[in-house]
Protein backbone atom coordinates (compact mmCIF):
# COMPACT_ATOMS: atom_id res chain seq x y z
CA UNK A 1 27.78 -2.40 21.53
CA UNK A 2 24.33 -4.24 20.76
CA UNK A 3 25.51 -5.07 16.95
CA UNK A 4 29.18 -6.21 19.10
CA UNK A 5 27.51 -8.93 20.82
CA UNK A 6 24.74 -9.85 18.60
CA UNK A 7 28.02 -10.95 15.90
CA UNK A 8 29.73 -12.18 18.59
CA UNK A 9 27.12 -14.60 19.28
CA UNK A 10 26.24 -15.09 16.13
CA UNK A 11 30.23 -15.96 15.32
CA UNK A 12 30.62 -18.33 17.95
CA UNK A 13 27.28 -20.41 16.69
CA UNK A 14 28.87 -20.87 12.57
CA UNK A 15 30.61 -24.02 12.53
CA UNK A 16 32.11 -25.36 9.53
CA UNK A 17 30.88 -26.59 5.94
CA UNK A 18 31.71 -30.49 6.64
CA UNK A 19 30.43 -30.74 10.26
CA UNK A 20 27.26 -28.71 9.11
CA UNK A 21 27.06 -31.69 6.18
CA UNK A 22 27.77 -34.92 9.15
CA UNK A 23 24.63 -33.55 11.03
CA UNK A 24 22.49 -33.06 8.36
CA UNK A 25 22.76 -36.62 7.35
CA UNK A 26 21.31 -38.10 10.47
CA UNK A 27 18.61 -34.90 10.88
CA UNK A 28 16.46 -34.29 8.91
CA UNK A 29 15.99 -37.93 7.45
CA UNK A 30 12.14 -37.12 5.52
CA UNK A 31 10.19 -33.41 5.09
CA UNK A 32 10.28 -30.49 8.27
CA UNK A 33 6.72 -29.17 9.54
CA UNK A 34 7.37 -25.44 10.89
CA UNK A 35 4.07 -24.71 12.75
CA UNK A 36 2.97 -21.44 13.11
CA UNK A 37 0.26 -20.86 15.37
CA UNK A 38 -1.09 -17.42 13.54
CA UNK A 39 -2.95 -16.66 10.14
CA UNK A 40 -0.47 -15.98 6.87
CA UNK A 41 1.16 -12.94 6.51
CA UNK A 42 2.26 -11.86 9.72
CA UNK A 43 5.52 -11.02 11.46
CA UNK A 44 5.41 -14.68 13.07
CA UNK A 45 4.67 -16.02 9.25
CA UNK A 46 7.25 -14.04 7.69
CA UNK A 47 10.26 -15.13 10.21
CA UNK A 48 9.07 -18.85 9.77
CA UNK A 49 9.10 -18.78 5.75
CA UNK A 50 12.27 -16.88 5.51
CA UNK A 51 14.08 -19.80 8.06
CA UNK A 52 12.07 -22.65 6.24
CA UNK A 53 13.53 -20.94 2.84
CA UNK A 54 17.24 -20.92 4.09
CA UNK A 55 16.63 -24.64 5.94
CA UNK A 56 15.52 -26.14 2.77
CA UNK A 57 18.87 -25.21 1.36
CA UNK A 58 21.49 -25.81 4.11
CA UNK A 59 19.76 -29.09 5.32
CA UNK A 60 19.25 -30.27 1.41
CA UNK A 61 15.78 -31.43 2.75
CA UNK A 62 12.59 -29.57 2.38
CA UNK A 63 11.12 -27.14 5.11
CA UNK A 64 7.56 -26.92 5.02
CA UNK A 65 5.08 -24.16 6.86
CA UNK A 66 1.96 -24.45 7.92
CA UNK A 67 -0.52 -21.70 9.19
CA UNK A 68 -2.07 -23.06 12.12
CA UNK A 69 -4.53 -19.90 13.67
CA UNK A 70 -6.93 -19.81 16.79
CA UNK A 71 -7.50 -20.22 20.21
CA UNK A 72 -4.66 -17.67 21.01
CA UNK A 73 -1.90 -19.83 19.50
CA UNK A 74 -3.26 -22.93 20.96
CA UNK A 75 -4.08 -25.16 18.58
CA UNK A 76 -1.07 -24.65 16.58
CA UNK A 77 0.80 -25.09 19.78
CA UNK A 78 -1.55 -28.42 20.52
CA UNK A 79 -0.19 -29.84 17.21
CA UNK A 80 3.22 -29.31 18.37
CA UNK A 81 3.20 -31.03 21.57
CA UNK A 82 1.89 -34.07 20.09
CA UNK A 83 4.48 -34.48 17.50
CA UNK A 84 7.45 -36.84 18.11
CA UNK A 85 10.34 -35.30 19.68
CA UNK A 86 12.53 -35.39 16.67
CA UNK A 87 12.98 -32.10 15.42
CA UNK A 88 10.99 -32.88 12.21
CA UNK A 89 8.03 -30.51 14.36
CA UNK A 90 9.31 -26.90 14.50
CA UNK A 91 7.26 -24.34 16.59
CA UNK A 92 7.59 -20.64 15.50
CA UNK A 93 6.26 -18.75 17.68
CA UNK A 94 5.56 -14.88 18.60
CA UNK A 95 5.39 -14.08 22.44
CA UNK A 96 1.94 -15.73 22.86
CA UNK A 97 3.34 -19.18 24.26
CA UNK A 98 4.81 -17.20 27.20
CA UNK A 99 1.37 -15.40 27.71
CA UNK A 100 -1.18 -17.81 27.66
CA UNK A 101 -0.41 -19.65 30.83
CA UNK A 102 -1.33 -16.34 32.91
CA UNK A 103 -4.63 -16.23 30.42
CA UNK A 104 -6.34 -19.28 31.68
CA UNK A 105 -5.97 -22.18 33.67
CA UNK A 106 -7.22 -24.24 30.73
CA UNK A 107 -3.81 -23.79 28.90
CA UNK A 108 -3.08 -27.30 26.97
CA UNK A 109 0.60 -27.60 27.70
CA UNK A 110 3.51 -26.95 30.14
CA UNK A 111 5.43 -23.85 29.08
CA UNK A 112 9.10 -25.21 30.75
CA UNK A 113 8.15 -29.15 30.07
CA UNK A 114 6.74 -29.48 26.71
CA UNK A 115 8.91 -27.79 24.63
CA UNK A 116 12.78 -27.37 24.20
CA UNK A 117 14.16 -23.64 23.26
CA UNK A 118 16.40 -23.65 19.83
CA UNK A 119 16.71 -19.33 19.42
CA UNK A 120 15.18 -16.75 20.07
CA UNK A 121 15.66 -15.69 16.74
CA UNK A 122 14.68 -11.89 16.34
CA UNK A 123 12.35 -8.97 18.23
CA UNK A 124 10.45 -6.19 17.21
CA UNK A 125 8.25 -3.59 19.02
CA UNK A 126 4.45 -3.19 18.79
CA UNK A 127 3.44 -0.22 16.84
CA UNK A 128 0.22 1.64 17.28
CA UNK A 129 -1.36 3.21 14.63
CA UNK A 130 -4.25 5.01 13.07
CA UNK A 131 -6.01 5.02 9.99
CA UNK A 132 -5.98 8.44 8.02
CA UNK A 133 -9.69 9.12 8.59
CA UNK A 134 -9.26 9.20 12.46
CA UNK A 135 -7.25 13.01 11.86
CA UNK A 136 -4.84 12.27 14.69
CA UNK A 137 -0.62 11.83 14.02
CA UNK A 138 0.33 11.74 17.11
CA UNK A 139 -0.46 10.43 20.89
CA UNK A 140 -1.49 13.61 22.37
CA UNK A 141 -3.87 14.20 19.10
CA UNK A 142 -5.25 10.58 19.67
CA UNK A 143 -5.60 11.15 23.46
CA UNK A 144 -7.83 14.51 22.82
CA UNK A 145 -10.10 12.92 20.38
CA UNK A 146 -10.62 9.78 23.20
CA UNK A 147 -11.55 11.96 25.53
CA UNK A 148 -13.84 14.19 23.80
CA UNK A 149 -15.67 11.12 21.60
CA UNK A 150 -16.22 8.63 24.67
CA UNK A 151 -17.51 5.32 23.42
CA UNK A 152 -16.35 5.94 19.73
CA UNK A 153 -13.01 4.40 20.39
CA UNK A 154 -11.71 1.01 19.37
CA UNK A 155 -8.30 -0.96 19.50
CA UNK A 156 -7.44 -3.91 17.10
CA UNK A 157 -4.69 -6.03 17.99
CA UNK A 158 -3.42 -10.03 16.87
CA UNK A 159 -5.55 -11.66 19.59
CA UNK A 160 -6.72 -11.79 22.81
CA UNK A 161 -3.37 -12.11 25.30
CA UNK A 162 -1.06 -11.47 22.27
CA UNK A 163 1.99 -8.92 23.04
CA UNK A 164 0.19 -6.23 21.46
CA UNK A 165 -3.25 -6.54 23.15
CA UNK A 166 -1.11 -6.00 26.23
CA UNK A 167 0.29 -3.12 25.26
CA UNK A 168 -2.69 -1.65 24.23
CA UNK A 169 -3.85 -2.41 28.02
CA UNK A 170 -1.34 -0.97 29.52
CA UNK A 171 -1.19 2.29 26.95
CA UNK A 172 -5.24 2.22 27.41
CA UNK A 173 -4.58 2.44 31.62
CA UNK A 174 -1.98 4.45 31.48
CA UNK A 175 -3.78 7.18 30.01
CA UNK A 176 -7.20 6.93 31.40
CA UNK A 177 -8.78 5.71 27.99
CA UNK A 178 -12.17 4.39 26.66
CA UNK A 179 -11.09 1.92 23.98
CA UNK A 180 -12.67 -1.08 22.78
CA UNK A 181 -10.20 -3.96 22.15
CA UNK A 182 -11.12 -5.81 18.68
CA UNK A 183 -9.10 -9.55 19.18
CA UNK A 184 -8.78 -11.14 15.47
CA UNK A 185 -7.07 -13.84 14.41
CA UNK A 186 -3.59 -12.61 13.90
CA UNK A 187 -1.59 -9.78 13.27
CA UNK A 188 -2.41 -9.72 9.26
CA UNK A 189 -6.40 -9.82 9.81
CA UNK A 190 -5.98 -6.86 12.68
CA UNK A 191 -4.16 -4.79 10.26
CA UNK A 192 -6.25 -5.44 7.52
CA UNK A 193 -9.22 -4.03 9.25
CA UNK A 194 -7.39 -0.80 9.94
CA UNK A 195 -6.27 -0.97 6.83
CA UNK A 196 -9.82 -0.88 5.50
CA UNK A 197 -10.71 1.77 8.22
CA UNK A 198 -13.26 -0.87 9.92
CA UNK A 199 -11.04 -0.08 13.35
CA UNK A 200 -9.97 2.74 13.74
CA UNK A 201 -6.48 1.96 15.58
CA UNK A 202 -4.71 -1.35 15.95
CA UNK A 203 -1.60 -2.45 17.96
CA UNK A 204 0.03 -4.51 15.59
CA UNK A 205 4.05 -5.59 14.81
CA UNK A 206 6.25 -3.11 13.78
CA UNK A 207 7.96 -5.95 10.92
CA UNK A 208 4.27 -5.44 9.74
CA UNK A 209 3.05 -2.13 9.77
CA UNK A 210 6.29 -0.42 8.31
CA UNK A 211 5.13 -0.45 5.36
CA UNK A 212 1.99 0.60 5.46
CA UNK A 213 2.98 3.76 7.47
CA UNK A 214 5.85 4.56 4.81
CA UNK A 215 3.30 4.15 1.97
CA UNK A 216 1.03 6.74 3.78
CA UNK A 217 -1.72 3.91 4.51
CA UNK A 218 -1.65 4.49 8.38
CA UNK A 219 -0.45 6.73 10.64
CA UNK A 220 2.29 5.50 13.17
CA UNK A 221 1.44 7.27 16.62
CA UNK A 222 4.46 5.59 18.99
CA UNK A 223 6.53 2.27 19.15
CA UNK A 224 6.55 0.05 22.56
CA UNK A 225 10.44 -0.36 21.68
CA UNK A 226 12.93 0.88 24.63
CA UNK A 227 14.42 3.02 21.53
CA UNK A 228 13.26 4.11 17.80
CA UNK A 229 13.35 1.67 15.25
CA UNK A 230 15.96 2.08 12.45
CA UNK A 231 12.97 0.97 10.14
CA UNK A 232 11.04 3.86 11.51
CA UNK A 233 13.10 6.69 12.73
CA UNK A 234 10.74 9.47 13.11
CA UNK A 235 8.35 7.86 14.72
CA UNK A 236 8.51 8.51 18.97
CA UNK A 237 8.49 5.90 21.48
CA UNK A 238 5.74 5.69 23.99
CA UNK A 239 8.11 7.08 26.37
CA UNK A 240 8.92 9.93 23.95
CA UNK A 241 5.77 10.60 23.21
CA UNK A 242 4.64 11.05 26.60
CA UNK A 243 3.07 7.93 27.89
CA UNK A 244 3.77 7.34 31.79
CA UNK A 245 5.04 4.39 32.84
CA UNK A 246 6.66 1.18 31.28
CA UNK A 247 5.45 0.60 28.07
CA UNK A 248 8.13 -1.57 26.95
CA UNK A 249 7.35 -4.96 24.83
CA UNK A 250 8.82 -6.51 21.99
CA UNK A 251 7.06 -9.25 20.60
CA UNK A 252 9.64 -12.44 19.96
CA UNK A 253 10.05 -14.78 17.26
CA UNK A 254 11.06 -17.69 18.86
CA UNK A 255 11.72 -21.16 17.43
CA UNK A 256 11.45 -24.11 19.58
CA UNK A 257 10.53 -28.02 19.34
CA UNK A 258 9.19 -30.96 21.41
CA UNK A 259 10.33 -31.42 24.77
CA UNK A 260 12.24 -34.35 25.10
CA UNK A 261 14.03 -33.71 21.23
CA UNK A 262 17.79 -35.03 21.60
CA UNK A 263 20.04 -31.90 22.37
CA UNK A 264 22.72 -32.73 19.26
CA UNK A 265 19.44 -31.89 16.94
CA UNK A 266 18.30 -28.93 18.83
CA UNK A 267 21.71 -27.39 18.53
CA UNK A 268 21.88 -28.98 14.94
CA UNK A 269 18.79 -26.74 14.33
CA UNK A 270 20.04 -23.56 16.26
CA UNK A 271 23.30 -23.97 14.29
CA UNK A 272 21.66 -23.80 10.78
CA UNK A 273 19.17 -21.11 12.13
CA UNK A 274 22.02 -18.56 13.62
CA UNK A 275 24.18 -19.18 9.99
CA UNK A 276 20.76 -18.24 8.14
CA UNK A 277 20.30 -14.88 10.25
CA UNK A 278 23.84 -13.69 9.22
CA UNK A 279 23.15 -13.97 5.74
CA UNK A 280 23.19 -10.23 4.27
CA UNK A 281 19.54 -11.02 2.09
CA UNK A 282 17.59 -11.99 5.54
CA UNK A 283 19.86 -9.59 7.41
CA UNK A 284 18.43 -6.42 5.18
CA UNK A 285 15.46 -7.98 5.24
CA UNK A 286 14.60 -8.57 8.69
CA UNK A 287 16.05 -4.78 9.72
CA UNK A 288 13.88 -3.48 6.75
CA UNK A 289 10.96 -4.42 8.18
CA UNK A 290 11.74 -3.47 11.87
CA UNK A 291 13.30 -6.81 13.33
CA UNK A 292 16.23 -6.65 15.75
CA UNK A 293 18.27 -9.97 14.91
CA UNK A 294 19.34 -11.91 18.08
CA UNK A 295 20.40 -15.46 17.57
CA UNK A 296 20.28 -16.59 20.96
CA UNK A 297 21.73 -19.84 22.22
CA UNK A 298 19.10 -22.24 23.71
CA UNK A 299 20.13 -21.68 27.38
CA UNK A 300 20.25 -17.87 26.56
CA UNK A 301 16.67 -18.68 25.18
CA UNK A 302 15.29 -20.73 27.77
CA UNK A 303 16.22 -17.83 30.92
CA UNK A 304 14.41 -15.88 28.44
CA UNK A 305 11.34 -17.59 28.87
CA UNK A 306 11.88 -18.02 32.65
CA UNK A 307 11.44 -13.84 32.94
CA UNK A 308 8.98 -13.30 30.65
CA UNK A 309 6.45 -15.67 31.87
CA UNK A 310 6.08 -14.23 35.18
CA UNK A 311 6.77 -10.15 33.76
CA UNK A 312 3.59 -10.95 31.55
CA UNK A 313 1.81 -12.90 34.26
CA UNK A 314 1.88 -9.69 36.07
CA UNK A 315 0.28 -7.18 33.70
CA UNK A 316 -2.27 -9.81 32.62
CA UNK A 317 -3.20 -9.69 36.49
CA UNK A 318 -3.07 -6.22 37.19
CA UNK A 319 -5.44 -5.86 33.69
CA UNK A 320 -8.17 -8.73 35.23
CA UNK A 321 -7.83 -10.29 31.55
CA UNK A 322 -9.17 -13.97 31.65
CA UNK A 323 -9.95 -16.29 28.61
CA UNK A 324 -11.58 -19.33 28.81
């Protein structure tokens, strides 16, 4: 039913060769900035190079990334809301921009005024994991060895506020546990040091870990997804693997621009975006690596945003988390 809708959706977005040529010759007229608030190299990073990649050809203009890291996704974000509202500013984005409003009152910019949704483009879950050396493979295992080495236990995770650190809040309240949280700088850097055994377990992207965990580099434990990932098929949800409560999160890739951007190039944008996600290359690709394609409308995208603000605004109470 899912993969029903998702091509419906992304069937009604195709238009045809010439009209896709007519709007490409009034946008983009000179080179396209896609700003990603995180370090290289992960999930966020991927999604943006692959639509850059696929942009550069279907616009005939090139698509350019930059890696934009800190502050929680702010500064990247800060860049964005200064740029003209043209469209030649892309934001992509993970699920940080609906976070950091409930983080701090400090936040530099107005979820719902400074920026205009184009897709939410594709989910995944938030996979926790465990390097070899820590001798657990599952949840239970990992909960015994908590409890019996208090103060030896340490979560990495993207950032402070990211998707992930909240889930490994709620997984760390949920089951009574003494864990450390590690913030770095991205999902790529959190891994890494996992990776390299320097923490012990992270909370990290799915679209990232995979491969890691099929290579035999990390252990996957549980997924925050409401079902098993095709990309991972053995490995249990939190739910399945015995974790009370609701540990569902997915952690979007969304792609938005300035507030204010005329609406014929924000659909313009969304058009060229939802034709590049049905193309079977970044179709295999995406899935491969534990992305759920989704192609949503703006509007569909925008009452997106106006339920997750407040659902994360929630948990980041409930937690007492605060940045400043």
């Amino acid at each position: 039913m899912r993969s029903t809708c998702i091509l419906a959706l992304l069937g009604a977005a195709l238009v045809s060769g010439s009209t896709l040529a007519q709007e490409s010759k009034s946008f983009p007229d000179h080179r396209v900035r896609l700003i990603v608030p995180f370090a290289a190299g992960g999930p966020t990073d991927v999604m943006a190079r692959m639509i850059a990649e696929k942009l550069t050809g279907s616009f005939g203009k090139p698509f350019h990334v930059e890696n934009h890291p800190g502050a929680g996704g702010n500064i990247g974000t800060g860049l964005v809301k200064q740029a003209l509202p043209d469209g030649h500013t892309i934001w992509v984005v993970s699920s940080s921009f609906v976070v950091n409003p409930s983080l701090s009152a400090k936040t530099p910019y107005d979820v719902y005024r400074d920026f205009a949704p184009v897709t939410l483009a594709a989910t995944t879950p938030s996979l926790l994991v465990a390097h070899p050396s820590l001798g657990v493979r599952t949840v239970e295992e990992l909960v015994k060895y908590l409890k019996s080495h208090r103060d030896k236990g340490s979560v990495a995770s993207p950032g402070m506020g990211t998707t992930a650190h909240l889930a490994a809040e709620t997984f760390k309240q949920a089951l009574d546990l003494d864990l450390v949280h590690v913030p770095f700088g991205g999902a790529a850097p959190a891994l890494n040091a996992t990776l390299g055994g320097h923490v012990p377990l992270a909370f990290v992207g799915l679209s990232l870990a995979a491969p890691h965990v099929t290579q035999g580099k990390l252990h996957a434990l549980a997924t925050t997804g409401e079902t098993r990932s095709a990309a991972l098929p053995d490995v249990p949800t939190m739910a399945e693997a015995g974790v009370p409560g609701d540990q569902v999160s997915d952690i979007m890739q969304g792609v938005l621009v300035r507030g204010g951007t005329p609406p014929e190039i924000v659909e313009s944008i969304y058009r060229h975006i939802a034709k590049a996600l049905t193309q079977p290359d970044v179709k295999q690709r995406l899935e491969a690596l534990g992305f759920d394609i989704v192609a949503s409308t703006p509007a569909q995208f925008d009452e997106r945003i106006k339920k997750e603000v407040p659902k994360w605004a929630k948990v980041i109470r409930d937690a007492q988390i605060k940045t400043e």
